[in-house]
Protein backbone atom coordinates (compact mmCIF):
# COMPACT_ATOMS: atom_id res chain seq x y z
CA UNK A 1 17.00 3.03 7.60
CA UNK A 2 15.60 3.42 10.80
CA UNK A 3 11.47 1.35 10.84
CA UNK A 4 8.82 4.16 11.82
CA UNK A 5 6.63 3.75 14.81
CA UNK A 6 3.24 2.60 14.20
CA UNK A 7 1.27 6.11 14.67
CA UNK A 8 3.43 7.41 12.16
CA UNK A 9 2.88 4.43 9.92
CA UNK A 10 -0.08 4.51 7.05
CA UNK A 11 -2.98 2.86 7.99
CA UNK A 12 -5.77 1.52 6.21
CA UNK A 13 -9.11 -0.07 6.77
CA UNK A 14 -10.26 -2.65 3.92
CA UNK A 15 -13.51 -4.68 3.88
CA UNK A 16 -13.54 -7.95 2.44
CA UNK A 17 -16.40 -9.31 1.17
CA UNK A 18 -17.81 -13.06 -0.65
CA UNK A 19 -14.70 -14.69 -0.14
CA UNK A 20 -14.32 -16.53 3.77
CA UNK A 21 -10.53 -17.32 3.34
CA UNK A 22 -9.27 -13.97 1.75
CA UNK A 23 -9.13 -12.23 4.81
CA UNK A 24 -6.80 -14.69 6.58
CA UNK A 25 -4.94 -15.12 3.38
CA UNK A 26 -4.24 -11.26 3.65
CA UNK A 27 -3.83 -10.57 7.40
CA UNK A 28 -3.48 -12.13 10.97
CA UNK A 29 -6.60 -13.43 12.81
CA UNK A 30 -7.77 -10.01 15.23
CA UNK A 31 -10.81 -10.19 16.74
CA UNK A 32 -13.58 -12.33 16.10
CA UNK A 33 -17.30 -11.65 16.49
CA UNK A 34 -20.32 -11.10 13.85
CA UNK A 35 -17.17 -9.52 12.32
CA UNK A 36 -14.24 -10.84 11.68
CA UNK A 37 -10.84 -8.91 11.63
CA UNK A 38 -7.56 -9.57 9.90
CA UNK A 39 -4.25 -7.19 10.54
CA UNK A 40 -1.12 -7.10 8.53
CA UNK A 41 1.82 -4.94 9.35
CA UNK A 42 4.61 -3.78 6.76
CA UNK A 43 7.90 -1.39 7.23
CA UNK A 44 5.45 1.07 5.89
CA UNK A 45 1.89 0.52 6.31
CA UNK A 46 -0.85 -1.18 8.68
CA UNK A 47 -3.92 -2.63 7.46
CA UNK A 48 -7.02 -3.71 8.80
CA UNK A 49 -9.43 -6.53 7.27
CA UNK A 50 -12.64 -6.61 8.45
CA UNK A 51 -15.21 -8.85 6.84
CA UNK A 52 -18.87 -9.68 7.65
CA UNK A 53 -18.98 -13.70 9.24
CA UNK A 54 -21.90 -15.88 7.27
CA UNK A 55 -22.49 -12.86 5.19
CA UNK A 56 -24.69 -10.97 8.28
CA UNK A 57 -26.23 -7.55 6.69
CA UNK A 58 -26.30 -5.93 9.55
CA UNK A 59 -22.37 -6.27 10.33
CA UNK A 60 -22.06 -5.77 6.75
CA UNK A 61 -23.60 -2.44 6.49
CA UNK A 62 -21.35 -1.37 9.68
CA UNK A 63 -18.07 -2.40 7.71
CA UNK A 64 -19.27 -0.80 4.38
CA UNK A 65 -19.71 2.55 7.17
CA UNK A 66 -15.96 2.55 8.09
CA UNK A 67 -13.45 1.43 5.79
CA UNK A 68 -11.28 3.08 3.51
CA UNK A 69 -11.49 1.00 0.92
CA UNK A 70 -13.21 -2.33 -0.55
CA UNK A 71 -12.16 -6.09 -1.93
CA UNK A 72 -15.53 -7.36 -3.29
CA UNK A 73 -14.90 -11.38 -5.00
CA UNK A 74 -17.25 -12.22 -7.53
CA UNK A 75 -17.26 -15.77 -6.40
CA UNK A 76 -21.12 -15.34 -8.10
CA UNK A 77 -23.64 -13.13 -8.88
CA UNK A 78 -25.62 -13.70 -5.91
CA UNK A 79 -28.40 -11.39 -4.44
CA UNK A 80 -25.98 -11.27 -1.53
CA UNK A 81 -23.49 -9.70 -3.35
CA UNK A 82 -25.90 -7.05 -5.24
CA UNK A 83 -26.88 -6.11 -2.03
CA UNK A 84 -22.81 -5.44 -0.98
CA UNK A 85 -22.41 -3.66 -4.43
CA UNK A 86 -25.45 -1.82 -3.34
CA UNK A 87 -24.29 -0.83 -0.04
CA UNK A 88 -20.93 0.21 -1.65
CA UNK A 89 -22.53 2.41 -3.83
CA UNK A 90 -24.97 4.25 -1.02
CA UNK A 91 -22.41 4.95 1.13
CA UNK A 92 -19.65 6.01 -1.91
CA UNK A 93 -16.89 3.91 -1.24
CA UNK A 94 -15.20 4.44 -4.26
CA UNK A 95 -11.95 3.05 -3.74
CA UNK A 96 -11.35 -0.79 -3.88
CA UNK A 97 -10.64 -3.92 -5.93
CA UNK A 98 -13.25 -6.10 -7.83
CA UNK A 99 -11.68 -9.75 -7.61
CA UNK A 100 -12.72 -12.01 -11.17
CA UNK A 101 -13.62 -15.84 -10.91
CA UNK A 102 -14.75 -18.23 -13.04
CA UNK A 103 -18.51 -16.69 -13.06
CA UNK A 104 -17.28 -12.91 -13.74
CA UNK A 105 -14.68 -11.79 -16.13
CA UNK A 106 -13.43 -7.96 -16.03
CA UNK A 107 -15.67 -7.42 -19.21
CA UNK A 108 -18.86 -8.49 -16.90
CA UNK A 109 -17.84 -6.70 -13.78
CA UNK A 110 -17.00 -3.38 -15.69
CA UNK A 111 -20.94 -3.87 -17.21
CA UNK A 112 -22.47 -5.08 -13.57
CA UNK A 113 -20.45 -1.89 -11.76
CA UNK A 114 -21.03 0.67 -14.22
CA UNK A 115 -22.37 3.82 -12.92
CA UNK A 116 -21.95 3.11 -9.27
CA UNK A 117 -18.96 3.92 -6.97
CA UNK A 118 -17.51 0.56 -8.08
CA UNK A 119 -16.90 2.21 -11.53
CA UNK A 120 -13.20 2.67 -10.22
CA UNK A 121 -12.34 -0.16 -8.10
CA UNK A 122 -9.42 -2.11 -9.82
CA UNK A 123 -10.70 -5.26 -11.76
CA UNK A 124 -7.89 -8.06 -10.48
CA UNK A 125 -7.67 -11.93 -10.33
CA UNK A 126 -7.35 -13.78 -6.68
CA UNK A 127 -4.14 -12.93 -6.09
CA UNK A 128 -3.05 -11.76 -2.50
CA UNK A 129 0.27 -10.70 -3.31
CA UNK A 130 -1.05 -8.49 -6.06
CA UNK A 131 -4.16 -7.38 -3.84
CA UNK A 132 -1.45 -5.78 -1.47
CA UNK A 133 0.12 -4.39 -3.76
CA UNK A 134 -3.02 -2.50 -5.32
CA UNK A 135 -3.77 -1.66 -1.40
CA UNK A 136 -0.17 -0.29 -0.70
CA UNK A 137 -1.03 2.34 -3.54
CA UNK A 138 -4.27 3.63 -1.85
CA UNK A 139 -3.99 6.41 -0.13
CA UNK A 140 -7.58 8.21 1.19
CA UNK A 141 -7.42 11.46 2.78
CA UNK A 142 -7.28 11.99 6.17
CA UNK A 143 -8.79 14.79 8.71
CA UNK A 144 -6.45 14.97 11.58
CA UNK A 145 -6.95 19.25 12.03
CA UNK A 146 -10.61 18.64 12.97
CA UNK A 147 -11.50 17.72 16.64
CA UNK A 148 -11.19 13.91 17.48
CA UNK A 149 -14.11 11.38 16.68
CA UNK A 150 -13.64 7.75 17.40
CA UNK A 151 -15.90 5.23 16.75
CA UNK A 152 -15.94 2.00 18.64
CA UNK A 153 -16.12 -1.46 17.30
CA UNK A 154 -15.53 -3.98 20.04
CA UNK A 155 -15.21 -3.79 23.82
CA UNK A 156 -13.77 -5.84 26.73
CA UNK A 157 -12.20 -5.89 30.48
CA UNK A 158 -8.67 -6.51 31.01
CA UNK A 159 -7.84 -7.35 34.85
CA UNK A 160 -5.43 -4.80 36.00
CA UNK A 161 -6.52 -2.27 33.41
CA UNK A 162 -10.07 -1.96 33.09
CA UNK A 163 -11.88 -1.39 30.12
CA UNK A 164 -10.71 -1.47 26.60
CA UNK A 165 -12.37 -0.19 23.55
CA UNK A 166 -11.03 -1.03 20.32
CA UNK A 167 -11.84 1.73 17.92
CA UNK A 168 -11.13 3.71 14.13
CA UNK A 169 -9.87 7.17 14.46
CA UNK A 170 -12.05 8.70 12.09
CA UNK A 171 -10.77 12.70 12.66
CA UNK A 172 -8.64 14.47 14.55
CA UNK A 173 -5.71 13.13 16.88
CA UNK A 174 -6.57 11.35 19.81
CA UNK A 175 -3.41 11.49 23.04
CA UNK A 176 -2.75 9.74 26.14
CA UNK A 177 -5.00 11.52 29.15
CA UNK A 178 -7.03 12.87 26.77
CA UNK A 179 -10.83 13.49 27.80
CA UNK A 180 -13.21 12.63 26.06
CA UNK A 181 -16.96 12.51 25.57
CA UNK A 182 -18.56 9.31 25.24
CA UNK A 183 -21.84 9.48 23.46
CA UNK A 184 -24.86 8.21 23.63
CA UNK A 185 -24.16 8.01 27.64
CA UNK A 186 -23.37 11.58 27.67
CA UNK A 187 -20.30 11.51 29.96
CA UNK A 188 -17.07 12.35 30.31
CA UNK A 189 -14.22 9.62 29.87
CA UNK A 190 -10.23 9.57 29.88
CA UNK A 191 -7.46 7.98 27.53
CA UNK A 192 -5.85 5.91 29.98
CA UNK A 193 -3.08 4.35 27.42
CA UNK A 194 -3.30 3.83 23.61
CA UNK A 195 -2.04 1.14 22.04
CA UNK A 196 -1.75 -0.25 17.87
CA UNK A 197 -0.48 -3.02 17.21
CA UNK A 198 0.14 -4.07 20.80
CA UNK A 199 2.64 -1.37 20.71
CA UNK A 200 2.28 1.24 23.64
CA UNK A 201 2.24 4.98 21.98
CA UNK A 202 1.15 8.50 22.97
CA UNK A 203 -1.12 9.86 20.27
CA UNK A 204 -2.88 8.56 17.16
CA UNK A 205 -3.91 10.62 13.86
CA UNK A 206 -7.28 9.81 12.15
CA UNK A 207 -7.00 6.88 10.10
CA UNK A 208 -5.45 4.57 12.88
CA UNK A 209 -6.98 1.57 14.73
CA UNK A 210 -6.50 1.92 18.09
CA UNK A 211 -6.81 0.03 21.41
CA UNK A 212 -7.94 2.93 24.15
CA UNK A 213 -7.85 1.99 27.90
CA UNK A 214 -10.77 4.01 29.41
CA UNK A 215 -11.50 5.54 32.78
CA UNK A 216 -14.80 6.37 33.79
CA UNK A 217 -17.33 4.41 31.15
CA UNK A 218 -18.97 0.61 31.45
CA UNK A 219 -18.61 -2.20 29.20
CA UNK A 220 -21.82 -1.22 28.16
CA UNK A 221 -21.68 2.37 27.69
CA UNK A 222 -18.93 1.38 25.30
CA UNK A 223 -20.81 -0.64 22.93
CA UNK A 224 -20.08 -1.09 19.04
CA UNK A 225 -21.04 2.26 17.54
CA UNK A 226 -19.98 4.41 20.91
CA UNK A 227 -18.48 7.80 19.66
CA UNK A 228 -15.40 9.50 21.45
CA UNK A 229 -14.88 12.75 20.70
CA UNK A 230 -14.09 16.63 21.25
CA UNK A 231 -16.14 17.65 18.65
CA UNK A 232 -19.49 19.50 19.20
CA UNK A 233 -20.43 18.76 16.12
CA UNK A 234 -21.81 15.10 17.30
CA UNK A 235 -25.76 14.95 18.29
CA UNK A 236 -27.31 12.47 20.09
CA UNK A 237 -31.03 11.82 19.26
CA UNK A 238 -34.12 9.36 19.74
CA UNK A 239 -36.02 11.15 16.96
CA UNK A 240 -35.18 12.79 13.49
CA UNK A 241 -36.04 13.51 10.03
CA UNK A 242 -34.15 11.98 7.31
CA UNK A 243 -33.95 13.43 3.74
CA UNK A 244 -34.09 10.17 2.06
CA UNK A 245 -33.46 8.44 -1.46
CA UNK A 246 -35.04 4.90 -1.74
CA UNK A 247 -33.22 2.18 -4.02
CA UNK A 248 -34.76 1.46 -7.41
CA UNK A 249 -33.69 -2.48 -6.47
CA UNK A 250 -35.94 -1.94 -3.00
CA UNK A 251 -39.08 -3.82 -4.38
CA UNK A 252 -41.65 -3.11 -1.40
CA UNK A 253 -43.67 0.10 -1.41
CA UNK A 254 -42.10 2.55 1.69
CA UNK A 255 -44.33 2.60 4.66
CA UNK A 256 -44.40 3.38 7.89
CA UNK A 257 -43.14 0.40 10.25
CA UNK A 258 -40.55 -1.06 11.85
CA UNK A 259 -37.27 -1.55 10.59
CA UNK A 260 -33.35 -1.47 10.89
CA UNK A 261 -30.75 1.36 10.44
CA UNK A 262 -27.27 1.81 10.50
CA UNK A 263 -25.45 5.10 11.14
CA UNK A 264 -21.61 4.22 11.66
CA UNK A 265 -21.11 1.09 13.30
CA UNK A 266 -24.24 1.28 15.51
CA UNK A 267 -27.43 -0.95 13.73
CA UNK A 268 -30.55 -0.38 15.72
CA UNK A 269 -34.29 -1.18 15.28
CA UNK A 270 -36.59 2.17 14.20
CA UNK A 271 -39.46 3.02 13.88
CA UNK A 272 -40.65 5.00 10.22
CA UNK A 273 -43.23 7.55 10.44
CA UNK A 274 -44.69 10.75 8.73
CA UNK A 275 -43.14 9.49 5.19
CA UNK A 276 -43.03 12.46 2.25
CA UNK A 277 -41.78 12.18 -1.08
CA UNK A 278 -38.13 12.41 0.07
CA UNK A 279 -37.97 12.37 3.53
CA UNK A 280 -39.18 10.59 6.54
CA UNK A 281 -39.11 10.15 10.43
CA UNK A 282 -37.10 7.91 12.32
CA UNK A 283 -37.83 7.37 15.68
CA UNK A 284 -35.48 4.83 17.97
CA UNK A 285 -36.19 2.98 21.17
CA UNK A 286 -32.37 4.07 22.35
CA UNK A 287 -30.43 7.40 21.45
CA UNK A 288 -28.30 7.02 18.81
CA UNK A 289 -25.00 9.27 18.41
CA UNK A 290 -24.21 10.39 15.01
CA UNK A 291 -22.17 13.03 12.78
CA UNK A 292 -24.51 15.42 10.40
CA UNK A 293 -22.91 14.38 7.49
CA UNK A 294 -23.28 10.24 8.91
CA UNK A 295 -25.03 8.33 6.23
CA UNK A 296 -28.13 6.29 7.60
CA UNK A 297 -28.69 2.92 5.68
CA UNK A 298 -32.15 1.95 6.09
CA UNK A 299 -32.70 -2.10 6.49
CA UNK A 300 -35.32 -4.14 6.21
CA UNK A 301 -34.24 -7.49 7.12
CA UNK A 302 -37.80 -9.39 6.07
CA UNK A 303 -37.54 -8.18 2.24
CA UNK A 304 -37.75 -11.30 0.46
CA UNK A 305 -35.40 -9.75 -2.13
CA UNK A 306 -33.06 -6.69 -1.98
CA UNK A 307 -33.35 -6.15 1.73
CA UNK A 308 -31.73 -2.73 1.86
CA UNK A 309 -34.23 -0.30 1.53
CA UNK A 310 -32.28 3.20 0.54
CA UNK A 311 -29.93 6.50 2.45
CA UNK A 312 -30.28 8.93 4.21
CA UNK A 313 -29.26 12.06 5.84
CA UNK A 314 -30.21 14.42 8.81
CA UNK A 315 -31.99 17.56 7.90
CA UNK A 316 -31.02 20.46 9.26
């Protein structure tokens, strides 16, 4: 039987979280930064590991954004790991595996995720071969009829071909000589070549990790968090009002102040303002690009305990 190409292939996008060595257990060493990334290619299906190096929350909160899907080990019941569960829940990823250990049988992780996302995440020993397995069955829905949106996650200059952003298709199909428009810069780029996989192809359908040489943008207009897209759907904004839910596990009082939030893969310092009983006003030192229905995890990396504070949403 003939093996598919790789933009035909199912892909996937799987955090990993509370367990350094899974990843590489699971996948091939990627790219390495605050984030760490994993890849594993099948006849059938790609996947991508990505999992947060020494536990950062702020790379953490920008994989719990993206993926499809979750591995969360219950190596122990940290307050690291209630703020990942957390997280998970905030954003909805409801699709994943909870991994047992010696500190958490099924019976306490069914009681610990109850009533969160995590509800319906597979309860499953540390067993890689079996984790694929449970992965291979997965199968989120995709939105390839809407306009393109890409999201960038890492960035770099290849002599001879310029610069490369390595992104997640999150709608729409994205084509060779496409253009594009690269937000926050507000300017107009082109799809030199696409690659996956190191493979050279012409198009790629939401869902897909790509590797997009780019025409016309800087290294540093193509930061973590950039947005491609056709869509006109995608603002671009210094200031706006959130309708907001606040943890229960957030101890401190909300006030106005400076903090942290993350909208996609972009984390960025804020300022909070003009706070009412379920909204408030976020105000950033740089424009950030986001979708309307984006969730906004508010951060405040100083909490002495639970350090995320709550979600959010753009009115209006």
């Amino acid at each position: 039987m003939p093996r598919r190409k790789s933009a035909a292939m199912r892909h996937l996008t799987i955090g990993v979280f509370h367990d350094e060595n899974l990843g590489r257990e699971l996948g091939k060493k990627g790219t390495l930064s605050d984030i760490a990334m994993y890849n594993r290619k099948t006849d059938e299906d790609i996947f991508t590991f990505m999992t947060p190096v020494e536990d950062k929350l702020t790379a953490k909160s920008q994989i719990i954004s993206t993926i499809d899907a979750a591995i969360l080990v219950f190596s122990q019941m940290t307050p690291q790991v209630g703020e990942t569960i957390l997280l998970l829940d905030l954003v909805g990823v409801k699709e994943g595996i909870a991994v047992t250990s010696p500190y958490a049988t099924g019976d306490n992780i069914s009681s610990i995720t109850a009533k969160t996302s995590l509800s319906s995440y597979h309860i499953e020993e540390r067993d890689p071969v079996k984790l694929l397995e449970l992965l291979k069955r997965m199968n989120p829905t995709r939105d390839s009829a809407s306009p393109v949106l890409i999201v960038v996650d890492h960035s770099f200059s290849v002599k001879g071909i310029g610069e490369v952003a390595l992104a997640f298709v999150k709608t729409g199909v994205v084509r060779k000589y496409d253009k594009l428009n690269l937000l926050p810069a507000g300017k107009e780029v082109i799809v030199r070549s696409i690659q996956v996989q190191d493979e050279d192809i012409e198009m790629a359908e939401a869902g897909t990790r790509v590797g997009l040489a780019i025409k016309g943008a800087s290294i540093d207009e193509l930061e973590r968090g950039t947005i491609l897209t056709k869509s006109d759907q995608v603002r671009v904004a210094s200031e706006c009002r959130l309708s907001f839910r606040k943890s229960p596990f957030y101890a401190d009082l909300l006030k106005e102040g400076a903090f942290h939030a993350t909208v996609g893969m972009q984390t960025d310092p804020v300022t909070l303002s003009n706070l009412q009983a379920d909204s408030i006003v976020l105000n950033s030192a740089k424009p950030i690009a986001y979708s309307p229905q984006d969730t906004f995890l508010l951060l405040d990396l100083n909490a002495k305990k639970t350090r995320v504070m709550g979600r959010g949403t753009v009115e209006g």
